[in-house]
N, C-alpha and C. Protein backbone atom coordinates (compact mmCIF):
# COMPACT_ATOMS: atom_id res chain seq x y z
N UNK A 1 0.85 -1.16 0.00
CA UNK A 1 0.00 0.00 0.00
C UNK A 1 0.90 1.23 0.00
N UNK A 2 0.67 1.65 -1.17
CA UNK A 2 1.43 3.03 -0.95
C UNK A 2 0.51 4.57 -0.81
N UNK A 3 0.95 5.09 0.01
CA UNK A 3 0.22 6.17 0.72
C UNK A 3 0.16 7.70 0.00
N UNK A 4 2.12 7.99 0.02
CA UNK A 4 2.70 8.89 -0.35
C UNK A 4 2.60 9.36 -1.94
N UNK A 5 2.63 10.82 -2.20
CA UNK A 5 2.66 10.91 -3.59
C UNK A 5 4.00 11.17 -4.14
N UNK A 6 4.77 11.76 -3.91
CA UNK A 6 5.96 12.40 -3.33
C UNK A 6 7.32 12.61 -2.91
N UNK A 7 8.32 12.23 -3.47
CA UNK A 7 9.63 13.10 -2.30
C UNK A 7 9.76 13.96 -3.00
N UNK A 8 9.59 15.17 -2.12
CA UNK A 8 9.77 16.35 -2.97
C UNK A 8 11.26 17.37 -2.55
N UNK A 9 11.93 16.42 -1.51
CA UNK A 9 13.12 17.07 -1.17
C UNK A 9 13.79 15.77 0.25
N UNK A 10 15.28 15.40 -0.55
CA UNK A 10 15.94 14.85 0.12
C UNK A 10 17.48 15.25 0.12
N UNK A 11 18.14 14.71 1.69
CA UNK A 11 19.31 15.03 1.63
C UNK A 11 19.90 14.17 2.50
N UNK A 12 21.06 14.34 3.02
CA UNK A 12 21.74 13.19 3.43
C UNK A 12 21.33 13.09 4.69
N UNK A 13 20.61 13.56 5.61
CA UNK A 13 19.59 13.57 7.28
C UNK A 13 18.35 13.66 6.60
N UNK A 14 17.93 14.12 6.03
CA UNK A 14 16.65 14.86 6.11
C UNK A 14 15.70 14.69 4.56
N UNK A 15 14.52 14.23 4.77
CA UNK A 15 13.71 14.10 3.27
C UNK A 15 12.32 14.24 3.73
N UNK A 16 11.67 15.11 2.31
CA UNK A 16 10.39 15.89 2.82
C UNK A 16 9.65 14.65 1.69
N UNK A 17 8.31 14.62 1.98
CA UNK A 17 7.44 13.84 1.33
C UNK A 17 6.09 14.45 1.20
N UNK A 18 5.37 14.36 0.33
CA UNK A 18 3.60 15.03 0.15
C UNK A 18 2.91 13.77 0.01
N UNK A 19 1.60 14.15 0.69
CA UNK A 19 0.63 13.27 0.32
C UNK A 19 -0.67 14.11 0.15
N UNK A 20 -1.73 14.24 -1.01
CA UNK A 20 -2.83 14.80 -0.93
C UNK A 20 -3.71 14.15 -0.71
N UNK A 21 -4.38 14.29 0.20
CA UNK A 21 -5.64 13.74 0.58
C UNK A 21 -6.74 13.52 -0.51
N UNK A 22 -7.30 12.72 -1.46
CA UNK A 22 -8.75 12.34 -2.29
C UNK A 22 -9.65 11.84 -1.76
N UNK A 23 -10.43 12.60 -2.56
CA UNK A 23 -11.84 11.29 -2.55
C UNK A 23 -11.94 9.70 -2.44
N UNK A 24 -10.94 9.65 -2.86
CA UNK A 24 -11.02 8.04 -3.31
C UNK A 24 -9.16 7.48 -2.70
N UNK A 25 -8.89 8.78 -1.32
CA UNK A 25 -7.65 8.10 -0.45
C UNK A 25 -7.98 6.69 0.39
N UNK A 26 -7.57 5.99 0.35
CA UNK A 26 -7.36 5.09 1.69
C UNK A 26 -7.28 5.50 2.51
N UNK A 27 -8.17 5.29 3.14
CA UNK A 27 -8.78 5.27 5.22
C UNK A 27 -9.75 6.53 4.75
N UNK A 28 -10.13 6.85 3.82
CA UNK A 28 -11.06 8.54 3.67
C UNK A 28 -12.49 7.92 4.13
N UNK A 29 -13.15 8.82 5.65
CA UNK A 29 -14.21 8.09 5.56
C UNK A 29 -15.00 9.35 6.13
N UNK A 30 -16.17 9.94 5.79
CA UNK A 30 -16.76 11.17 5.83
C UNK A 30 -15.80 12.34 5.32
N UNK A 31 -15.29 12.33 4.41
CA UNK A 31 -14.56 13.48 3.60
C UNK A 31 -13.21 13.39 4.42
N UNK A 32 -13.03 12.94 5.23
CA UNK A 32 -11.35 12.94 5.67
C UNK A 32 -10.57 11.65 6.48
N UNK A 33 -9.52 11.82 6.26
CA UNK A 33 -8.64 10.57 7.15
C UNK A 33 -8.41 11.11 8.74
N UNK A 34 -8.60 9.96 9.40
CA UNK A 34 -8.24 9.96 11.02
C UNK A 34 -6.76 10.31 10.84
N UNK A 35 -6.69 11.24 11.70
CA UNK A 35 -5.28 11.62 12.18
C UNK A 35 -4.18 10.54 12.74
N UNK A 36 -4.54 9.45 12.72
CA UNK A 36 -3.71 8.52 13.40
C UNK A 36 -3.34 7.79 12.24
N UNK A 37 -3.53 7.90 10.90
CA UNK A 37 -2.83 7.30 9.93
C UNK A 37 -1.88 8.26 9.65
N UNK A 38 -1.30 9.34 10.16
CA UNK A 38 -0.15 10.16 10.00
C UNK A 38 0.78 9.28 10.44
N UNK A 39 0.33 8.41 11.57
CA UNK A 39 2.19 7.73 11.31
C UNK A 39 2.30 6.64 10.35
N UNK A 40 1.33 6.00 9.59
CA UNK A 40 1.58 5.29 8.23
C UNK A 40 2.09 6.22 7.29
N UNK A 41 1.67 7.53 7.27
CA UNK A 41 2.62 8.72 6.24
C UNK A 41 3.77 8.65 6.78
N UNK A 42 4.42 8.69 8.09
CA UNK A 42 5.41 9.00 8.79
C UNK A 42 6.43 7.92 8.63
N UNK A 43 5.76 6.64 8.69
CA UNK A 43 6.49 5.17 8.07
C UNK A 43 6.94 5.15 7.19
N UNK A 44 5.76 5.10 6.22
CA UNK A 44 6.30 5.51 4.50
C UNK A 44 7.21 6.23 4.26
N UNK A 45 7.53 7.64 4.61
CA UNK A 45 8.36 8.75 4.44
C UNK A 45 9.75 7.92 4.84
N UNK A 46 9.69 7.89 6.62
CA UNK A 46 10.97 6.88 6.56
C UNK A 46 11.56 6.00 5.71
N UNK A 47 10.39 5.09 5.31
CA UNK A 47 11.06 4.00 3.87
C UNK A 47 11.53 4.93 3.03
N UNK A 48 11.11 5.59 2.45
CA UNK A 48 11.40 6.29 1.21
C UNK A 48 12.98 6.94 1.29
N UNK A 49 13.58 7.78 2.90
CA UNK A 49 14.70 8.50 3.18
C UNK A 49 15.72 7.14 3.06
N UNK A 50 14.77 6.35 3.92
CA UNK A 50 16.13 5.07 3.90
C UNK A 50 16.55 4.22 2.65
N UNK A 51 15.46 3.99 1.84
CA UNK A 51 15.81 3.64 0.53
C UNK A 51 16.48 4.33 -0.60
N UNK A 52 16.04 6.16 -0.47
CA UNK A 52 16.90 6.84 -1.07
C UNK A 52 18.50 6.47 -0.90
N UNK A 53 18.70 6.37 0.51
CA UNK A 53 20.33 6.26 0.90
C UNK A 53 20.97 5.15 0.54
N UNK A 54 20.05 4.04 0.35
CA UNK A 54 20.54 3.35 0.18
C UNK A 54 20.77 3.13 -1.38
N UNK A 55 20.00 3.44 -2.02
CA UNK A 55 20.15 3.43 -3.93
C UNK A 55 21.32 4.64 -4.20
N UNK A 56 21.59 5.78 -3.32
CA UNK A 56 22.56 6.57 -3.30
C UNK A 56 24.13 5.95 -3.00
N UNK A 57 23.94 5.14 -2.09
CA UNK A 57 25.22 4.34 -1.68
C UNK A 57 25.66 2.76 -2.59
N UNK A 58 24.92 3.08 -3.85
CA UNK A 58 24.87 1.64 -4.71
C UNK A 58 24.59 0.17 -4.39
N UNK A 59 23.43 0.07 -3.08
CA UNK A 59 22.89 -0.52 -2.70
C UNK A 59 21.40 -0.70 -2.86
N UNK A 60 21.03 -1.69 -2.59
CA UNK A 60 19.37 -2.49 -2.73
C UNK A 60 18.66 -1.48 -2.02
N UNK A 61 17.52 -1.20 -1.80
CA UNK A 61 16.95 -1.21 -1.07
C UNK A 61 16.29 -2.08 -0.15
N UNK A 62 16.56 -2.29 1.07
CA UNK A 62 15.61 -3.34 2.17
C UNK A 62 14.72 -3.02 2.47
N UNK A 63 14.12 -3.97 3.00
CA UNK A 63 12.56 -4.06 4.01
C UNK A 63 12.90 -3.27 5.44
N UNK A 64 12.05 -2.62 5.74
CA UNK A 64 12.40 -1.95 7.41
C UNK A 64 11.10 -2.00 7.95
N UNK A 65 11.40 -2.15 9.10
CA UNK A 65 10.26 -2.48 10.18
C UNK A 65 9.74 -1.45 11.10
N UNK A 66 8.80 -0.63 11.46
CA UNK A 66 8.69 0.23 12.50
C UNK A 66 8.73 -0.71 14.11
N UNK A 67 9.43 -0.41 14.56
CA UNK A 67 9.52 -1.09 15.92
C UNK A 67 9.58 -0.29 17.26
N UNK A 68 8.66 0.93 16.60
CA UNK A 68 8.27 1.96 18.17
C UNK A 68 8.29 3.24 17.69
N UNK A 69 7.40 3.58 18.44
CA UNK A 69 7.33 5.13 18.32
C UNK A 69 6.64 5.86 19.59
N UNK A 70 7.20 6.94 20.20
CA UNK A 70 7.39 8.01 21.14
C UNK A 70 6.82 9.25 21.10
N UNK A 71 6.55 10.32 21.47
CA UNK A 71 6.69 11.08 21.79
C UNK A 71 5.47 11.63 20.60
N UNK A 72 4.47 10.92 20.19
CA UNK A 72 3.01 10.92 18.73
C UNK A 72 2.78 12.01 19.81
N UNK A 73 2.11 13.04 18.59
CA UNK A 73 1.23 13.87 19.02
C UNK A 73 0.07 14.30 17.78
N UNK A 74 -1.02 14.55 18.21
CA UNK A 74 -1.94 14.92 16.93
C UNK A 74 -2.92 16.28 17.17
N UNK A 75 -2.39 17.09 16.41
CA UNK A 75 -2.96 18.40 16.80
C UNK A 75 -4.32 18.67 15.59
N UNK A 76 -4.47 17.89 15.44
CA UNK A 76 -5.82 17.66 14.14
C UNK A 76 -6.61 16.60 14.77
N UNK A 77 -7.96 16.28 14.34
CA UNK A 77 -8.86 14.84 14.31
C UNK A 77 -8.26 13.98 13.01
N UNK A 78 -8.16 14.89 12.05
CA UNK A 78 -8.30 14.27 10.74
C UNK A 78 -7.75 15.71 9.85
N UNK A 79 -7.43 14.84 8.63
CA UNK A 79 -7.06 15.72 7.63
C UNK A 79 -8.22 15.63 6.41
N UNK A 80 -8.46 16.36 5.98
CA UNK A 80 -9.79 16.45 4.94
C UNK A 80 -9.76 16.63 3.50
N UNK A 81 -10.52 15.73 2.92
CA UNK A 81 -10.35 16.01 1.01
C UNK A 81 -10.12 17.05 0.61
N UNK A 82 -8.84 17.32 -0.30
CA UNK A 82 -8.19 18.28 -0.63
C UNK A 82 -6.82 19.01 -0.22
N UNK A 83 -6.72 18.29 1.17
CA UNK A 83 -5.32 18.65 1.83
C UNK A 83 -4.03 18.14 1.70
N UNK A 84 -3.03 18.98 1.62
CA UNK A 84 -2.40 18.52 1.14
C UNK A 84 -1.06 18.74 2.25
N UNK A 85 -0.06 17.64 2.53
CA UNK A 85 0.53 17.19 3.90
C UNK A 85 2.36 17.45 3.40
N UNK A 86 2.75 17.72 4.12
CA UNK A 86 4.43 17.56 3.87
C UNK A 86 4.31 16.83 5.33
N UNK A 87 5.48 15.86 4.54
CA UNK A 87 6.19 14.64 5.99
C UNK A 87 7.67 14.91 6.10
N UNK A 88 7.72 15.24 6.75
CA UNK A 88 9.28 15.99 7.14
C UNK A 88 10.42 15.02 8.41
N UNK A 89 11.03 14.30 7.48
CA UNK A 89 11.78 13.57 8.44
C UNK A 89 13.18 14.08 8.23
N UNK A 90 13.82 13.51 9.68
CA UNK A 90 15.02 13.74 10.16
C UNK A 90 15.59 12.14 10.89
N UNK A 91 16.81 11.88 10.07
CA UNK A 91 17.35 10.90 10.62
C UNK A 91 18.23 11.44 12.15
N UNK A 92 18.31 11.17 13.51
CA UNK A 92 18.82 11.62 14.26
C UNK A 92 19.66 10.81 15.41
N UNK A 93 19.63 9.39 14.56
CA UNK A 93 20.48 8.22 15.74
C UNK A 93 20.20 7.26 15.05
N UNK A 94 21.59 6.50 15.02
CA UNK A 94 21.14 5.17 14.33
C UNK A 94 22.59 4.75 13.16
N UNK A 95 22.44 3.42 13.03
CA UNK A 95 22.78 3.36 11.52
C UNK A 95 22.43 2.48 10.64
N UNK A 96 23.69 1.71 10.10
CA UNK A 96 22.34 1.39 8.56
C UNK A 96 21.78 0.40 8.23
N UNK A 97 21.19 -0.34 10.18
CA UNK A 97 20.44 -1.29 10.34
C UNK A 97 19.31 -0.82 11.04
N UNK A 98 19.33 0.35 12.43
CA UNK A 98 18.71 0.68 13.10
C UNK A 98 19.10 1.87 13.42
N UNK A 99 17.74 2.61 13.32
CA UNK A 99 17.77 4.28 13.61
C UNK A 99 16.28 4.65 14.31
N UNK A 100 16.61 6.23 14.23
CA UNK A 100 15.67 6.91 15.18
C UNK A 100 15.50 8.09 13.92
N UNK A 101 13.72 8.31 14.25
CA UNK A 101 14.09 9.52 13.33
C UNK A 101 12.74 10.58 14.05
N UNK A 102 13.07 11.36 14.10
CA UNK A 102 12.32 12.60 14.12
C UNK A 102 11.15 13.15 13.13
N UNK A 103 10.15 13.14 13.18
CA UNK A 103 8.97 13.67 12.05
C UNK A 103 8.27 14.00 12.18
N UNK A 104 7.68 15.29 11.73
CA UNK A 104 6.25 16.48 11.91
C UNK A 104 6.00 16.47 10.45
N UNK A 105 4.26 16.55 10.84
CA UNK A 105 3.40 16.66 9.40
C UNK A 105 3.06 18.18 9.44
N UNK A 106 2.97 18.14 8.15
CA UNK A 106 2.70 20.18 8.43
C UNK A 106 1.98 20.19 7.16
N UNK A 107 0.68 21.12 7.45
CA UNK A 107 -0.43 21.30 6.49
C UNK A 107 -0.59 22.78 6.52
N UNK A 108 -0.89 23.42 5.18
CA UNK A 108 -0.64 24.78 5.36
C UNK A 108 0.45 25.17 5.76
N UNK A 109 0.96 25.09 6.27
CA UNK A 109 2.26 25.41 7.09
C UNK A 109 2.38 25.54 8.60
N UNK A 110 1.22 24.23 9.02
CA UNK A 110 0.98 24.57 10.77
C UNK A 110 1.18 23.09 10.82
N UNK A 111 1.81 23.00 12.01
CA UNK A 111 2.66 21.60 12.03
C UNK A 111 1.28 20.58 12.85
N UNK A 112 0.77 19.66 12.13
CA UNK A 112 -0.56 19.12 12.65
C UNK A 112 -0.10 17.62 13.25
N UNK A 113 0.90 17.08 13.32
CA UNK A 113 1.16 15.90 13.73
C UNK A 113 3.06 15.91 13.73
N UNK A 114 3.27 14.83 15.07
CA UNK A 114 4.75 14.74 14.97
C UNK A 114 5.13 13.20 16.06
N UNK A 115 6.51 12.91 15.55
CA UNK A 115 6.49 11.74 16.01
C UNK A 115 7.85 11.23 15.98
N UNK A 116 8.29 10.36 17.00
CA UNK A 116 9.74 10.00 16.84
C UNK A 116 9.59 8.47 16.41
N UNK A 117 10.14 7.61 15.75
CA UNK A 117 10.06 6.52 15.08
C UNK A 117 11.00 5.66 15.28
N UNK A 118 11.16 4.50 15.81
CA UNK A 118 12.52 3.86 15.18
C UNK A 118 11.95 2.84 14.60
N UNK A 119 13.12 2.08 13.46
CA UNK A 119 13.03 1.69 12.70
C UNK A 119 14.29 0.72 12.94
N UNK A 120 13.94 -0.38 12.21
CA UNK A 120 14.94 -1.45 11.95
C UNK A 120 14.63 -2.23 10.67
N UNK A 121 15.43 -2.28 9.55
CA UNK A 121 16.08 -2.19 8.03
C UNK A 121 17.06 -3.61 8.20
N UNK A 122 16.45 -4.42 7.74
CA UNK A 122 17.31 -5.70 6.93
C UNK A 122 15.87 -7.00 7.34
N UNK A 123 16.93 -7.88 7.38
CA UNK A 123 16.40 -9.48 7.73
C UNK A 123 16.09 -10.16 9.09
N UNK A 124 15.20 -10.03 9.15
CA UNK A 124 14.60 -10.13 11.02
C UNK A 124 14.66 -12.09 11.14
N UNK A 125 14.80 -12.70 9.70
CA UNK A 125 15.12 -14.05 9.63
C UNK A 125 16.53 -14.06 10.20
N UNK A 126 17.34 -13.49 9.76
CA UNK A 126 18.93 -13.48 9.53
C UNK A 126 19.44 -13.33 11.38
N UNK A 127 18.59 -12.81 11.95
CA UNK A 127 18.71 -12.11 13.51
C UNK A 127 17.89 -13.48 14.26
N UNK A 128 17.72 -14.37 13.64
CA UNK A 128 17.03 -15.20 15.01
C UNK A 128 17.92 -16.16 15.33
């Protein structure tokens, strides 16, 4: 399931992502999405920074796992048909199996959701 429409800006910490909200989005139910699928945007976005780095570093891209998240906040119910979201992550600990990342959603330009994430990237077979 892909969520995101988007990277509309990446760099070696940090990659922004859009998603516009439709008619016909996944999870849209009375003209808007529950605010608590911001951290499936927030997931996604992560995949996307970590796979960038990794197709940058002449590598595959892997599978990564969300395995916690901290510090969610949701300053919205929901986001509504027609809106349109920047996912703004920051890699801030970690490396290039397991990290931490930092991320606020910002609509209009008022920061409506944020969240710290970690993540763990490879073979969860390979680890048992």
């Amino acid at each position: 399931m892909m969520l995101l429409d988007a990277v509309v800006d990446d760099a070696d910490k940090k990659t922004t992502c859009s998603v516009t909200i439709r008619e016909d989005s996944t999870f849209v139910e009375d003209g808007a999405v529950p605010a608590v699928v911001a951290i499936e945007y927030m997931a996604q976005s992560v995949a996307a920074h970590a796979g960038l780095r990794e197709v940058r570093s002449g590598r595959e891209a892997r599978v990564g796992y969300l395995i916690g998240a901290r510090n969610v906040e949701f300053h919205v119910d929901g986001f509504a048909v027609g809106e349109r979201l920047l996912v703004n992550v920051e890699h801030v600990w970690g490396d290039e199996d397991l990290g931490q990342f930092d991320i606020h959603v910002e609509s209009a330009g008022r920061r409506v959701a944020s969240a710290q994430l970690n993540v763990y990237q490879g073979n969860i077979e390979e680890q048992a």
